[in-house]
C-alpha atoms as a PDB file:
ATOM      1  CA  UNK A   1     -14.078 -17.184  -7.629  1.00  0.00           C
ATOM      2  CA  UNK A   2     -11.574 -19.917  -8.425  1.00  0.00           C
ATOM      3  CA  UNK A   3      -8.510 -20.267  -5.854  1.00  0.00           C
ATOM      4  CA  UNK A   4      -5.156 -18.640  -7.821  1.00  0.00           C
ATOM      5  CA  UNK A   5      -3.241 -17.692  -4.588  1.00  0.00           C
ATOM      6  CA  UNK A   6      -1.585 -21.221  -2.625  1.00  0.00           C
ATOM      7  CA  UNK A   7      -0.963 -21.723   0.929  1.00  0.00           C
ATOM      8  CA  UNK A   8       2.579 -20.257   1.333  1.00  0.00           C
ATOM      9  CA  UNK A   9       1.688 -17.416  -0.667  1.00  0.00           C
ATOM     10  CA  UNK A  10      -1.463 -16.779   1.532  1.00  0.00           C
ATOM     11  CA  UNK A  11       0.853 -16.682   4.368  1.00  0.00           C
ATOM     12  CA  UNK A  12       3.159 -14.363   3.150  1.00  0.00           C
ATOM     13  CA  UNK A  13      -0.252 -12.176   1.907  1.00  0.00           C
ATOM     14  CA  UNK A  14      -1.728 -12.547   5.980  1.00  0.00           C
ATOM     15  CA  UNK A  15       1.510 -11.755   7.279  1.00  0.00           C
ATOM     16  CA  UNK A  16       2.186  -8.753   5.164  1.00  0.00           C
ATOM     17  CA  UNK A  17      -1.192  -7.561   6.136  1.00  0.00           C
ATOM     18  CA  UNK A  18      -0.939  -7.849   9.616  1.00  0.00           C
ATOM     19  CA  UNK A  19       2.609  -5.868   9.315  1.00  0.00           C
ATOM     20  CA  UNK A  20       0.830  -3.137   7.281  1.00  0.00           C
ATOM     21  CA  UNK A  21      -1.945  -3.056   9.323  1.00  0.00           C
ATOM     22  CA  UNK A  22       0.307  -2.449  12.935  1.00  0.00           C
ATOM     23  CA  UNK A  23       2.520   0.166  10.724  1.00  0.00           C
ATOM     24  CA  UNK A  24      -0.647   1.843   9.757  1.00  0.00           C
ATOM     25  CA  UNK A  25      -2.100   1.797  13.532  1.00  0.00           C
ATOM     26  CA  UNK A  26       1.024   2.685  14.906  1.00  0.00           C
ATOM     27  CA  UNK A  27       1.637   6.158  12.296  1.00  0.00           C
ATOM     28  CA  UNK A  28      -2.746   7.026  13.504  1.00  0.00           C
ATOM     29  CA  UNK A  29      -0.873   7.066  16.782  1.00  0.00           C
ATOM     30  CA  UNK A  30       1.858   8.746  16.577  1.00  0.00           C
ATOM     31  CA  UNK A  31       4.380   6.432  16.851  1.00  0.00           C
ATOM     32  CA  UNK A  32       5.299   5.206  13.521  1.00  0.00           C
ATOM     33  CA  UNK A  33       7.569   7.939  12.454  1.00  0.00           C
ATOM     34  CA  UNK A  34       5.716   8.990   9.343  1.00  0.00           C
ATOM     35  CA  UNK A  35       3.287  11.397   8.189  1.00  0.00           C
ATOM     36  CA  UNK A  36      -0.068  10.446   9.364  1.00  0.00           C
ATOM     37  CA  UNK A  37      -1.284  11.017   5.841  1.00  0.00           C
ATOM     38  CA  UNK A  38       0.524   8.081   4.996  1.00  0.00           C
ATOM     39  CA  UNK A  39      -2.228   5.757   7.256  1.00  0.00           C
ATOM     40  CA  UNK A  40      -5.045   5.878   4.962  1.00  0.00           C
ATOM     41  CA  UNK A  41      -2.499   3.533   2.064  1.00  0.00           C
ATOM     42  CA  UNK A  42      -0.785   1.598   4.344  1.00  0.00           C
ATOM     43  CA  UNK A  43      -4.460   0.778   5.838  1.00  0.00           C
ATOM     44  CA  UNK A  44      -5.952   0.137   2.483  1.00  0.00           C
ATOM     45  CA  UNK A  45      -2.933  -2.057   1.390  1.00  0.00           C
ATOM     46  CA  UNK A  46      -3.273  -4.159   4.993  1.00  0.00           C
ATOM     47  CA  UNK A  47      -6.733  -4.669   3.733  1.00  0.00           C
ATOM     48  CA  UNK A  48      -6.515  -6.046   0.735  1.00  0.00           C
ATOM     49  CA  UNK A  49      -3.697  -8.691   1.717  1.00  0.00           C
ATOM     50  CA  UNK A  50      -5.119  -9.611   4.441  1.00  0.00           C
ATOM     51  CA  UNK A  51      -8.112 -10.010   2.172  1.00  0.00           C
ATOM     52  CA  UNK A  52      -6.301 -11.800  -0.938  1.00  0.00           C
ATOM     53  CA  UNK A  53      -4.691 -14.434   1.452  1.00  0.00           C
ATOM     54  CA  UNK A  54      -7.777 -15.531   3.542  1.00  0.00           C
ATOM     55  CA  UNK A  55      -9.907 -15.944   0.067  1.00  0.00           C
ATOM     56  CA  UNK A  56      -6.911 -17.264  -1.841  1.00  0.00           C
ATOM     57  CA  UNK A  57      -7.467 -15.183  -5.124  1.00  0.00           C
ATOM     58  CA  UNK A  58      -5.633 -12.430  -6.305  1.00  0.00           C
ATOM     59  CA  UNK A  59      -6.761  -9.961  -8.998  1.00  0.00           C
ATOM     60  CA  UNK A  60      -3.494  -9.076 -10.084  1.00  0.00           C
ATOM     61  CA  UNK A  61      -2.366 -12.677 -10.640  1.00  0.00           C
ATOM     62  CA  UNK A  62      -5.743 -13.371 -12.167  1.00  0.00           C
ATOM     63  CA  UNK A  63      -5.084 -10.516 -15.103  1.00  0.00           C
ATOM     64  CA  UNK A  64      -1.447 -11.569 -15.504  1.00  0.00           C
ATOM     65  CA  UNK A  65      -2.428 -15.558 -15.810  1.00  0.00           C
ATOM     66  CA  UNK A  66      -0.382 -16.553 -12.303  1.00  0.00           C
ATOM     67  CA  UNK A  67      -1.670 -19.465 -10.356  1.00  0.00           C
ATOM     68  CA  UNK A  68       0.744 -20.338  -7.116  1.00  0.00           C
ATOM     69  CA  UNK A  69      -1.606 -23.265  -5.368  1.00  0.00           C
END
C-alpha cells in the first residue's frame, strides 16, 4: 500500500489510539463512567488508529485523494 498518512499525523493517529484504547479498558472496568456497551466502538476505533498510524495509510484519505507525508 503506498504511504498517504505523514509522521505528525501518525502521531496524532497512535496517540488517539492509545487514548481510545485506555477509555475503552477503563468503561470494561467500570471506571470510565459510561455504558459498558459503549467498549466494543471505542475498542474498534483504538484499533484502527492505532493501526492507520503505525502503517501510515489511511482509507479514508485514500477515497477522498488526501496525502499528509
Amino acid at each position: 500500500m503506498e504511504h498517504n498518512v505523514g509522521p505528525m499525523d501518525a502521531l496524532a493517529r497512535l496517540f488517539g489510539g492509545a487514548v481510545l484504547g485506555s477509555a475503552a479498558l477503563a468503561t470494561l472496568a467500570g471506571y470510565g463512567g459510561g455504558p459498558s456497551a459503549l467498549t466494543p466502538a471505542l475498542g474498534v476505533g483504538a484499533l484502527l488508529l492505532l493501526a492507520s498510524g503505525a502503517m501510515n495509510t489511511c482509507g479514508v484519505y485514500r477515497v477522498l485523494g488526501v496525502d499528509t507525508t
